[in-house]
Each structure stands twice: as structure tokens, then as C-alpha cells.
N, C-alpha and C. Protein backbone atom coordinates (compact mmCIF):
# COMPACT_ATOMS: atom_id res chain seq x y z
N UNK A 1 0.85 -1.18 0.00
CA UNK A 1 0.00 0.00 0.00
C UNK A 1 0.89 1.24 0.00
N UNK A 2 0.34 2.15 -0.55
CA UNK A 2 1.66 3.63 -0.87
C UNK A 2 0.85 4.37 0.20
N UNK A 3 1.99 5.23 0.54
CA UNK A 3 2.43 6.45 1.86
C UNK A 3 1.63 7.36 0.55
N UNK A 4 0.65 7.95 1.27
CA UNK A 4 -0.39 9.22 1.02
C UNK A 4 -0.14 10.58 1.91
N UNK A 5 0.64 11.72 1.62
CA UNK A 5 0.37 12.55 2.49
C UNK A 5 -0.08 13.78 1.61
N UNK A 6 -0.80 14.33 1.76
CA UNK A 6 -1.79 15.43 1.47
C UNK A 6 -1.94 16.69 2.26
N UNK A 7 -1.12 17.88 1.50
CA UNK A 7 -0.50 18.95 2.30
C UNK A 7 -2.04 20.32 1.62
N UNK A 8 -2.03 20.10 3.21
CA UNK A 8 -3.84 21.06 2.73
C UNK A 8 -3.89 22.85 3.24
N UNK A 9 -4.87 23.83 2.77
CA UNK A 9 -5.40 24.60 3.82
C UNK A 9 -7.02 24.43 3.91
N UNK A 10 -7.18 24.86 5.24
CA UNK A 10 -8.81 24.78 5.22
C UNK A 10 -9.83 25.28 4.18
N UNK A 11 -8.81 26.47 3.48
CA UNK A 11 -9.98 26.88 2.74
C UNK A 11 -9.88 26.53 1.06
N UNK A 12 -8.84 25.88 0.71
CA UNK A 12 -8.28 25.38 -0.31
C UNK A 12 -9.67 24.50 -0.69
N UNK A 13 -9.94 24.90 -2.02
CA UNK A 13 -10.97 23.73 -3.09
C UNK A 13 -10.80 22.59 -3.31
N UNK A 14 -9.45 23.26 -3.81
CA UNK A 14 -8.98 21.94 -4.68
C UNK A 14 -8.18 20.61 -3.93
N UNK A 15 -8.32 21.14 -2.56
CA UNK A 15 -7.80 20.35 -1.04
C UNK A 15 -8.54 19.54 -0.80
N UNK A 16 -9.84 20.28 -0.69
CA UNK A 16 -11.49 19.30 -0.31
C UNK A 16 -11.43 18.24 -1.41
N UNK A 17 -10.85 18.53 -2.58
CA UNK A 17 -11.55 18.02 -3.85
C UNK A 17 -10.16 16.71 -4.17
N UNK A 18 -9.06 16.72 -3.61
CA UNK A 18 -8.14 15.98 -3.83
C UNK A 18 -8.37 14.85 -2.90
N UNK A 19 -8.84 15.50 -1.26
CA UNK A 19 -9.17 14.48 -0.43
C UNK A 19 -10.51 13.62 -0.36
N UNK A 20 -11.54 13.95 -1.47
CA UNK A 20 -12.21 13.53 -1.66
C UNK A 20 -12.31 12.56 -2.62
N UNK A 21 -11.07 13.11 -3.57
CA UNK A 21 -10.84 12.18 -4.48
C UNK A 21 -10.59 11.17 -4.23
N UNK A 22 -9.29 11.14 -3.25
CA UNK A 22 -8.98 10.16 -2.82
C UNK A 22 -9.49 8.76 -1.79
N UNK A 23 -10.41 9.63 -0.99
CA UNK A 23 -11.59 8.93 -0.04
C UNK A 23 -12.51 8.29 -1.14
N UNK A 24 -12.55 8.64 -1.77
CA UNK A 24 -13.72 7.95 -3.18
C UNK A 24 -12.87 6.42 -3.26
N UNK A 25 -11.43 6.59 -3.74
CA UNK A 25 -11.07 5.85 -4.15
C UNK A 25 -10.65 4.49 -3.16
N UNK A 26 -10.98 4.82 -1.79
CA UNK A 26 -10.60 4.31 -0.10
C UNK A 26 -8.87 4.24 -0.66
N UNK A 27 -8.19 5.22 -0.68
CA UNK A 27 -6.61 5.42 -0.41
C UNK A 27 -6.73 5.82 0.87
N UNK A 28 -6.20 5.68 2.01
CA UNK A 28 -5.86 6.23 3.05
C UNK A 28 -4.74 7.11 2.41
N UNK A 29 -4.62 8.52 3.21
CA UNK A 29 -3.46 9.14 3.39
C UNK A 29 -3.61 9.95 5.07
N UNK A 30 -2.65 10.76 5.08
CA UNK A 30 -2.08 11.68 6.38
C UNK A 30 -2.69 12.86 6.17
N UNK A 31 -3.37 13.87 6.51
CA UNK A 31 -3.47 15.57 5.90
C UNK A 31 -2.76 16.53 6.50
N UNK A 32 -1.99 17.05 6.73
CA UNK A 32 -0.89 18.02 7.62
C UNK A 32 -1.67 19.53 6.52
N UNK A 33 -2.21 20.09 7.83
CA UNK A 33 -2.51 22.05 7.40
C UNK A 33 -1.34 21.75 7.38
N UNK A 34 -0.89 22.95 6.44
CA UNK A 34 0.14 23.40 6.76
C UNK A 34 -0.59 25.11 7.08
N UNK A 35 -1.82 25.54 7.35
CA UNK A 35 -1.76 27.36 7.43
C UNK A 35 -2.06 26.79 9.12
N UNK A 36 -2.36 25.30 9.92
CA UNK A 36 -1.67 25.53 11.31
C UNK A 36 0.12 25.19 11.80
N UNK A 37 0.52 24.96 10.73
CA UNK A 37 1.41 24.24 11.25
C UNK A 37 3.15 24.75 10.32
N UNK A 38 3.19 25.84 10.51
CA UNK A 38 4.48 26.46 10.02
C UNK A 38 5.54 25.51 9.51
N UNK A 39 5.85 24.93 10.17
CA UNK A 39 7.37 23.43 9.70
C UNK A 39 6.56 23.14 8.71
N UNK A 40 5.58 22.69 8.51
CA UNK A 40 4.93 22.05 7.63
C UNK A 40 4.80 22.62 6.59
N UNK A 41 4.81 23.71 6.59
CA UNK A 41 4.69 24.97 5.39
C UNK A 41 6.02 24.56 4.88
N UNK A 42 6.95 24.82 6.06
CA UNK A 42 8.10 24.47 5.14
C UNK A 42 8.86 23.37 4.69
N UNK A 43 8.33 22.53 5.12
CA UNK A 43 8.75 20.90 4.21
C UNK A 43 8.28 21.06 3.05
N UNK A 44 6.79 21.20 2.80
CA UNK A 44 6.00 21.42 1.28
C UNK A 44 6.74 21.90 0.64
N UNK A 45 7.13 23.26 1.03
CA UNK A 45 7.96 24.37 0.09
C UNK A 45 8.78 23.01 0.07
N UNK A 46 10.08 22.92 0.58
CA UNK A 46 11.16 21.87 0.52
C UNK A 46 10.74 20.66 -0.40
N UNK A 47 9.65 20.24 -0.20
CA UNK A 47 9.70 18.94 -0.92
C UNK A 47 9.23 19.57 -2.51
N UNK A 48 8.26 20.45 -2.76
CA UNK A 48 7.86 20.78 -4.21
C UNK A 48 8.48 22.05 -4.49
N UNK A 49 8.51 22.82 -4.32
CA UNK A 49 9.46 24.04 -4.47
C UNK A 49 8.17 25.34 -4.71
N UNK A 50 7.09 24.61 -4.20
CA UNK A 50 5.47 25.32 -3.85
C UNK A 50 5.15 26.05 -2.98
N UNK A 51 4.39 27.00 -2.77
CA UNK A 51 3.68 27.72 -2.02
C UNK A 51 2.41 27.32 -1.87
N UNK A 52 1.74 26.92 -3.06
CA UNK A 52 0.65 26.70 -3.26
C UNK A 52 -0.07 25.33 -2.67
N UNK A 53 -0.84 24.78 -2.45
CA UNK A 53 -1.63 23.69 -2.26
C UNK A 53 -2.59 23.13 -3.19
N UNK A 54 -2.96 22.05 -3.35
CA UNK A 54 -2.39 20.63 -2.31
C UNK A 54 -1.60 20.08 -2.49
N UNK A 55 -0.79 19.80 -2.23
CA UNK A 55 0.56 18.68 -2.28
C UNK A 55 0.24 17.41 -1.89
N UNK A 56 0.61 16.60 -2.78
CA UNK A 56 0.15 15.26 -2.59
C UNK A 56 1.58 14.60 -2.69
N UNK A 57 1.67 13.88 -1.78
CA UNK A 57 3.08 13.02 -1.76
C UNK A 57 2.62 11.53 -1.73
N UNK A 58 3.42 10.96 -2.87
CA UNK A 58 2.88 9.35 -2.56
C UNK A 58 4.23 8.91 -3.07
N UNK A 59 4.48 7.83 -2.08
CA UNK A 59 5.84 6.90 -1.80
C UNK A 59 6.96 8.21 -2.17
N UNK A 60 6.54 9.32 -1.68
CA UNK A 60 7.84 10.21 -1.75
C UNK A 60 8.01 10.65 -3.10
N UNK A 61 6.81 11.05 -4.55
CA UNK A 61 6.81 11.55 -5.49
C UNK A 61 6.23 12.30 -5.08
N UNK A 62 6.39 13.51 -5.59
CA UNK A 62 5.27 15.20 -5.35
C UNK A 62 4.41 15.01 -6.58
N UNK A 63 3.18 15.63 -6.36
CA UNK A 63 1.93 15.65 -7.27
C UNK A 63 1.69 17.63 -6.43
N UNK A 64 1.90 18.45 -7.17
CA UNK A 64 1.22 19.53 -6.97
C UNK A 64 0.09 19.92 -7.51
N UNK A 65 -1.08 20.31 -6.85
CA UNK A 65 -2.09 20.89 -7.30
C UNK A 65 -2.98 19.24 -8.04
N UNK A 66 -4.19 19.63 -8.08
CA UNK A 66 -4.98 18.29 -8.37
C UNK A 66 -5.15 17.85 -9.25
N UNK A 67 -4.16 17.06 -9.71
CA UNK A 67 -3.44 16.23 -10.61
C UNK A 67 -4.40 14.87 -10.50
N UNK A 68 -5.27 14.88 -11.50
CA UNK A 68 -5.41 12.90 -10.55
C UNK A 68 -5.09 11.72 -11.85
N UNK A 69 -4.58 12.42 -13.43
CA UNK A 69 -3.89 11.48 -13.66
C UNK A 69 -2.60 11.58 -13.38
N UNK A 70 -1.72 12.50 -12.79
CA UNK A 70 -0.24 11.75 -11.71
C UNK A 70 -1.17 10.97 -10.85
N UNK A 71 -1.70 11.73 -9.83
CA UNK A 71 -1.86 10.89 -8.73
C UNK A 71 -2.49 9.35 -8.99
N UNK A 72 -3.15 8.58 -9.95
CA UNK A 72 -3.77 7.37 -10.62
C UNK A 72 -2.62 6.79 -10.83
N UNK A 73 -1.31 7.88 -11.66
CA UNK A 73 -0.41 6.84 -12.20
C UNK A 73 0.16 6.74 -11.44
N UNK A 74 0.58 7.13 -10.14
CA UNK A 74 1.33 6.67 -8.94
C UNK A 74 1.02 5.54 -8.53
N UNK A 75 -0.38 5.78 -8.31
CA UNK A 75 -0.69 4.72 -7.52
C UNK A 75 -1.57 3.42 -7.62
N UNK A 76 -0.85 3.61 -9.18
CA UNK A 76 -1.77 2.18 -9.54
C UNK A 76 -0.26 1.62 -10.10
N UNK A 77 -1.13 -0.25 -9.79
CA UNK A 77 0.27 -1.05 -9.87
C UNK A 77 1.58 -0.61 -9.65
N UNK A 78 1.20 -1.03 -8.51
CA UNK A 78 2.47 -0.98 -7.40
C UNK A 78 3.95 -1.79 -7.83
N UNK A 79 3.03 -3.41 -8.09
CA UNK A 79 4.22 -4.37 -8.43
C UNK A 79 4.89 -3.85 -9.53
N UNK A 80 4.69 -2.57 -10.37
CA UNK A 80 5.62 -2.47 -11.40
C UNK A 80 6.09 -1.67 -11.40
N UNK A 81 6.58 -0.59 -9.61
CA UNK A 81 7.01 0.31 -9.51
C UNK A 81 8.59 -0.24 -9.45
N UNK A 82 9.29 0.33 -9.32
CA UNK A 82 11.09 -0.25 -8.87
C UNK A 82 10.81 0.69 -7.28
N UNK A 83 11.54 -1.04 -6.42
CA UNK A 83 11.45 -0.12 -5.94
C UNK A 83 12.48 1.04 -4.97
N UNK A 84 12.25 1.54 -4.20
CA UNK A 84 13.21 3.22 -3.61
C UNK A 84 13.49 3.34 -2.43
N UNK A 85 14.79 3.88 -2.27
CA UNK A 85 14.72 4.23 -0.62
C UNK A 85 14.51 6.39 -0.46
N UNK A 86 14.81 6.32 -1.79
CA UNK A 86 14.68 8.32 -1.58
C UNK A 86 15.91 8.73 -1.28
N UNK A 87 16.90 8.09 -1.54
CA UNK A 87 18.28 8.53 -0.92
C UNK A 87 18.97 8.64 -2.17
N UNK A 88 19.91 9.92 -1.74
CA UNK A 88 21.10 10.28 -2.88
C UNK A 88 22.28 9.33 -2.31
N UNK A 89 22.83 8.71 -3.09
CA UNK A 89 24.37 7.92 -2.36
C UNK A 89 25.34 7.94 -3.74
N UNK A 90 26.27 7.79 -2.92
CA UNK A 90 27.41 7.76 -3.47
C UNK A 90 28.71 6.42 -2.58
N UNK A 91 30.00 6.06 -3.63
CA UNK A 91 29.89 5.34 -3.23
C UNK A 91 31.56 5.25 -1.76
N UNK A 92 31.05 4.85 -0.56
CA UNK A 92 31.83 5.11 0.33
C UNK A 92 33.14 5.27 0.25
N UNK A 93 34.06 4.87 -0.18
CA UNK A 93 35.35 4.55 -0.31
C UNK A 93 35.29 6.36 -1.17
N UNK A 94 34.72 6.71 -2.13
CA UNK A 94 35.02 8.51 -2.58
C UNK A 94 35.02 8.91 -1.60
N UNK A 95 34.14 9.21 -0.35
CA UNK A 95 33.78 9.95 0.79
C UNK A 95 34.63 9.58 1.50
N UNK A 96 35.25 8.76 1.79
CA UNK A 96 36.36 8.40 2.38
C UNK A 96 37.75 9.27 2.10
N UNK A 97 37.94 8.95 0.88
CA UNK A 97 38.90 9.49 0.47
C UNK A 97 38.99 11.31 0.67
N UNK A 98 37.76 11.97 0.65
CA UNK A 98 37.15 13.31 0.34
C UNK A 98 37.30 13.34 2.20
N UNK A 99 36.73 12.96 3.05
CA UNK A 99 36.77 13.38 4.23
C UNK A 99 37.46 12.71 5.63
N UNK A 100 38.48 11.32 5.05
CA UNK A 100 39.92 10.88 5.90
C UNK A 100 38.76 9.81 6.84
N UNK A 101 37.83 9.67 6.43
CA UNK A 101 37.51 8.50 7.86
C UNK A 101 36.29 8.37 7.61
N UNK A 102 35.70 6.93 7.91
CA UNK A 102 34.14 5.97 8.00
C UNK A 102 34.66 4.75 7.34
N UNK A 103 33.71 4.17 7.09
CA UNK A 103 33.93 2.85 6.29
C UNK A 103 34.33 2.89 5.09
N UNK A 104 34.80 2.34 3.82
CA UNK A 104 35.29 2.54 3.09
C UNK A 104 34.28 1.15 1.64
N UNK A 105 33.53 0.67 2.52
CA UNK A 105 32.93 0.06 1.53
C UNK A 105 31.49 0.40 1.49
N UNK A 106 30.59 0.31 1.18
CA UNK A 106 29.23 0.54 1.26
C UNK A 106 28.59 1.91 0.53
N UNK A 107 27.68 2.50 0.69
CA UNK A 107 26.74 3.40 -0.48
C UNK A 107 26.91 4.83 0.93
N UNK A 108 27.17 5.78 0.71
CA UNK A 108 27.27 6.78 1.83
C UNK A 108 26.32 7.11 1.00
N UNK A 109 25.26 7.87 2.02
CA UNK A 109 23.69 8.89 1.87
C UNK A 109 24.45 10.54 1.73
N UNK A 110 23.95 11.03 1.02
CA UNK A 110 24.26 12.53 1.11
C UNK A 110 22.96 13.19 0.74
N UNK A 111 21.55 12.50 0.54
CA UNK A 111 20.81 13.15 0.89
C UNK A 111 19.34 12.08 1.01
N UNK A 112 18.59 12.62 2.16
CA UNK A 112 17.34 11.89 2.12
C UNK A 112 15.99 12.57 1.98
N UNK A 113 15.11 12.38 0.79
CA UNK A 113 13.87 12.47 0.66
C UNK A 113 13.31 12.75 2.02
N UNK A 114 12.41 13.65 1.95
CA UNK A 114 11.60 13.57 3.52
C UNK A 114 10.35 12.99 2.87
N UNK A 115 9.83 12.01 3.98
CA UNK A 115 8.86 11.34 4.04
C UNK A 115 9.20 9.60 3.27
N UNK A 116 10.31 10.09 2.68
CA UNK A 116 10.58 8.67 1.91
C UNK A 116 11.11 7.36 2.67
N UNK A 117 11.31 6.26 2.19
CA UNK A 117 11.01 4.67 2.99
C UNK A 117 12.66 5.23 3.55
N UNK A 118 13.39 5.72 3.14
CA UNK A 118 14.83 6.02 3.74
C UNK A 118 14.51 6.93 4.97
N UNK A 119 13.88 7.75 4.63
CA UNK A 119 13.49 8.68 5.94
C UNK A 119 12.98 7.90 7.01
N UNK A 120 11.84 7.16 6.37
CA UNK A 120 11.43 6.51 7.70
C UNK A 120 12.06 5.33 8.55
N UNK A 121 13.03 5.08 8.15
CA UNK A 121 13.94 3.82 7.97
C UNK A 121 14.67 4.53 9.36
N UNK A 122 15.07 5.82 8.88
CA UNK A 122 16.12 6.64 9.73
C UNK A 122 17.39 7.10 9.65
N UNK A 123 17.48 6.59 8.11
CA UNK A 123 18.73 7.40 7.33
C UNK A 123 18.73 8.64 7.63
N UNK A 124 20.31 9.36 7.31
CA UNK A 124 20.08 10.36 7.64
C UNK A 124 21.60 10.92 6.57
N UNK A 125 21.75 11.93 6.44
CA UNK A 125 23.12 12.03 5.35
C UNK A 125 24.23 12.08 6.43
N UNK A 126 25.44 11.36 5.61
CA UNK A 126 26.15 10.86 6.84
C UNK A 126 26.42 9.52 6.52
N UNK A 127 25.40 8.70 6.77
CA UNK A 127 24.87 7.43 6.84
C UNK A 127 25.47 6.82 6.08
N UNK A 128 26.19 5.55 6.17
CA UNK A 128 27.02 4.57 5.20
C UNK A 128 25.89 3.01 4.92
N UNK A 129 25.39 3.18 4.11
CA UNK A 129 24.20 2.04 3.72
C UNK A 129 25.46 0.37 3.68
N UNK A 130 25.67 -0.86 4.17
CA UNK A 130 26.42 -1.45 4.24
C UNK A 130 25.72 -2.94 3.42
N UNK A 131 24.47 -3.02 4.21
CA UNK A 131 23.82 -4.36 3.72
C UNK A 131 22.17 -4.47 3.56
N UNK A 132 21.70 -4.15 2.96
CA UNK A 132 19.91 -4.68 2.85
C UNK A 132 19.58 -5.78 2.04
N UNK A 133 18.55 -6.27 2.78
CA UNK A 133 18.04 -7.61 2.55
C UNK A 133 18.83 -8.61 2.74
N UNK A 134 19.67 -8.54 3.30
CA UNK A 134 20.68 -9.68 3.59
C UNK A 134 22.13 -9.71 2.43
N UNK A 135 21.88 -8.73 1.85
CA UNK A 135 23.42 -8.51 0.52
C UNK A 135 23.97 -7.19 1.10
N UNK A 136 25.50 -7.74 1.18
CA UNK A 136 26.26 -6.85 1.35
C UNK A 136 26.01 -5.61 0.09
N UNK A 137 26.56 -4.27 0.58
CA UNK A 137 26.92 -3.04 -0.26
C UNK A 137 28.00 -2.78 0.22
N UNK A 138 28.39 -3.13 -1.38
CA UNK A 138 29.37 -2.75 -0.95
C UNK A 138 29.84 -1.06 -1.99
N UNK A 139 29.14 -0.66 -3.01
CA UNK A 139 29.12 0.76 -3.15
C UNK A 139 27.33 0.99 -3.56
N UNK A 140 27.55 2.33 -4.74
CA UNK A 140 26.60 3.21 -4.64
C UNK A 140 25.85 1.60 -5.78
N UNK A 141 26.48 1.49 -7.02
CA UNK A 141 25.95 0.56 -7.63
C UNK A 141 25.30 -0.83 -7.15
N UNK A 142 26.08 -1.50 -6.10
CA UNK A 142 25.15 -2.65 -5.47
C UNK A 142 23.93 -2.20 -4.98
N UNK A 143 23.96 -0.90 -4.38
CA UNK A 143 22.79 -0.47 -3.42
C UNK A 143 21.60 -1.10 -4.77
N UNK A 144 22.08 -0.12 -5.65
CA UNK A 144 20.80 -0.04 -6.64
C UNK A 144 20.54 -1.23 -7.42
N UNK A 145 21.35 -2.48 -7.54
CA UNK A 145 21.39 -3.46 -7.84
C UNK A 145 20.26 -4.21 -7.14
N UNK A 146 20.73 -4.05 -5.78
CA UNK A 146 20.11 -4.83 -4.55
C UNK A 146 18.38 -4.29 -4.91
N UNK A 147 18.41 -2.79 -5.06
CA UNK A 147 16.78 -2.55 -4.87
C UNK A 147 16.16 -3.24 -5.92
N UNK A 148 16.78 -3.10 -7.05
CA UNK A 148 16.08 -3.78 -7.95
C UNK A 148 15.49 -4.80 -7.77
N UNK A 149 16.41 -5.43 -7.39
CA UNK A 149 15.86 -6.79 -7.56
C UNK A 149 14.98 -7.65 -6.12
N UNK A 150 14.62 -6.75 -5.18
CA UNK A 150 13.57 -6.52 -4.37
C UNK A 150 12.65 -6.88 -4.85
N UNK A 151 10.95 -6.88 -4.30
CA UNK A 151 9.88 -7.12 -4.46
C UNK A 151 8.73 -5.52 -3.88
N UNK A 152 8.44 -4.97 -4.98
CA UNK A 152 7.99 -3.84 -4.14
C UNK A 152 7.09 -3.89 -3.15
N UNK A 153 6.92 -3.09 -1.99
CA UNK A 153 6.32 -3.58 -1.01
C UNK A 153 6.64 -4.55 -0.02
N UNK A 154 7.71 -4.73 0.18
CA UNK A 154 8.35 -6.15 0.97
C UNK A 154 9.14 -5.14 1.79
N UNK A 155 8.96 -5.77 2.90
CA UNK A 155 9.76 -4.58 4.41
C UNK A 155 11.21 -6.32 4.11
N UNK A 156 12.68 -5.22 4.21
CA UNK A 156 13.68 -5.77 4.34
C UNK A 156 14.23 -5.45 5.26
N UNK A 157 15.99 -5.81 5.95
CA UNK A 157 16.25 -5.39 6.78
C UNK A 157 17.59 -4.12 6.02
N UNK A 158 17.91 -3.35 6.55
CA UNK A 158 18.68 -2.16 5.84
C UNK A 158 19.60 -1.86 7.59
N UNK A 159 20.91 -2.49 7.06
CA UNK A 159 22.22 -1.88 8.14
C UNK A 159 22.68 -1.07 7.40
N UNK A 160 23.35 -0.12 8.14
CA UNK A 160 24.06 1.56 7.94
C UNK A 160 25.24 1.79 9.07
N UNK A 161 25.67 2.11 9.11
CA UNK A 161 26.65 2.60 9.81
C UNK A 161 26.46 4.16 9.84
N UNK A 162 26.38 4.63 11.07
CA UNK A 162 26.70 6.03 12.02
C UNK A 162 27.83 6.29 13.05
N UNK A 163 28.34 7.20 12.47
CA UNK A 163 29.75 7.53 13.82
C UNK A 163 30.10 6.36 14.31
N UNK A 164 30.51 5.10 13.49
CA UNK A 164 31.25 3.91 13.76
C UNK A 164 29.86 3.09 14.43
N UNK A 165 28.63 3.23 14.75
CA UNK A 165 28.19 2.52 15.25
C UNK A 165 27.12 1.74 13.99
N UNK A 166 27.15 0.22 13.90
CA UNK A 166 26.29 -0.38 13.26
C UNK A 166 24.53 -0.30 13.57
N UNK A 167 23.47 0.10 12.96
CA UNK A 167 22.38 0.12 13.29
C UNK A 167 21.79 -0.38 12.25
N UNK A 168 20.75 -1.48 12.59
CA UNK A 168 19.80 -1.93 11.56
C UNK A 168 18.43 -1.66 11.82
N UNK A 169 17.63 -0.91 10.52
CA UNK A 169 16.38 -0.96 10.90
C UNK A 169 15.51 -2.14 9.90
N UNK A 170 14.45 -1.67 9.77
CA UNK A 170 13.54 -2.29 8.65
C UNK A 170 13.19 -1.21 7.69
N UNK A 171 13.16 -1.59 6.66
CA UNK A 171 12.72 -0.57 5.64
C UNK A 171 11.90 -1.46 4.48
N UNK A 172 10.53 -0.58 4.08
CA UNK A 172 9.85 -0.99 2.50
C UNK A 172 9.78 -0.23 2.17
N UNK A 173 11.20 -0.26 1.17
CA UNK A 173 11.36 0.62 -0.14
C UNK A 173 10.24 0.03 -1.36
């Protein structure tokens, strides 16, 4: 099932009319005002480069304004999405070399999607991606090797390395 978040104001039309759309269709999503909730104003801006509303985020793609063939083609057939963690990487051993110290094998994050399966995972930039699903990474190319060949929708396990310490979470990219 895809991550729905729906960035609204109360008095927005086309807000009522996106979340209705979507309730038609029984998608669950999240609704964050953003005219109560300032941070929230500014993630939207951050994630679409918008002022405007509604922002529709699904599995961490932006849909601005009420789009509902993006939003249909998002979110139909799933199984033939590839699938994502939302993370920029590169591959450890450069970053190594560029900043004298971490691990030297694995996918380093230098940037994470907000709201994306990496975000929620708990990546963070910094972060040295080492092994998901049980296959080593050992750079930026295995990472993406590895996702591929995933099953979309399948929670795996995803180790990283932080300030020398190993942490594994779960992630469905």
C-alpha cells in the first residue's frame, strides 16, 4: 500500500476536492494544514518548491495541485514500480577518500527524501548504507542493484553505519 500525504489549507478547493478524491477511491493518506502548522509549510515548500496547495506526496513523489492522472499513475500497480529508498548515495570509499575516515565500503547517503522509505527507515546524510536484505553493499551501484531486484512492497532489513556505530532498521522501499 503507498504512503499518502496530502499537504492542505482549510480553505483550499482543490484540497477538499483531492481528499475527496482520494476517499472515493478508499486510499488512506495523512493531511498536515500546513496554514496551522508552520514546519509544515516548510517541508511542502522543501519537498515541491510550492507555495501553493495541495501537495500530494505518494511513496515520496510530489503531485502539486490536483493532478489525478499523476496521482492514478502513482498509484496504480504498485508491483511495477522499482522499488526506492529516496536517498542520494554515493559510493563510500570517494567519501572516504574526500573526508579521511568511515567505512570505506558501502553506499554513503548525502541526501534523504523527507517522508521517503529512507526517511522513515532513519537514514540520515552521513549514513554509510552497508547491507539490505541480507546482501552486502558494498558501493553506490550494489545499493541499486540490490533494490532492484527486491519485491515492491516487501519490508527488508537495511544496516548503515553512524559515527562507527552499526544500526539496523527495517525498511519498505
Amino acid at each position: 500500500m503507498s504512503e499518502v500525504v496530502v499537504y492542505t489549507t482549510p480553505t483550499c478547493g482543490y484540497c477538499h476536492q483531492v481528499k475527496q478524491y482520494l476517499e472515493q477511491r478508499q486510499i488512506p493518506f495523512r493531511e498536515i494544514d500546513v496554514a496551522a502548522d508552520p514546519q509544515a509549510a516548510s517541508e511542502m515548500v522543501n519537498l515541491s518548491g510550492q507555495r501553493g496547495v495541495p501537495v500530494v506526496v505518494i511513496d515520496g513523489q510530489v503531485v502539486v495541485g490536483f493532478n489525478t492522472s499523476r496521482i492514478d499513475q502513482l498509484l496504480s500497480s504498485p508491483a511495477t514500480r522499482r522499488p526506492q529508498l529516496g536517498v542520494s548515495v554515493a559510493d563510500a570509499k570517494k567519501m572516504v577518500q574526500k573526508q579521511g575516515s568511515g567505512p570505506t565500503e558501502g553506499a554513503y547517503v548525502g541526501n534523504v527524501r523527507p517522508l521517503s522509505a529512507g526517511d522513515r527507515a532513519g537514514l540520515v546524510t552521513g549514513d554509510v548504507i552497508v547491507a539490505l536484505a541480507g546482501h552486502a553493499i558494498a558501493d553506490a551501484h550494489g545499493l541499486e542493484a540490490t533494490l532492484s531486484s527486491l519485491v515492491p512492497g516487501e519490508t527488508v532489513s537495511l544496516v548503515f553505519v553512524r559515527g562507527g556505530e552499526r544500526i539496523t532498521a527495517r525498511v519498505t522501499p
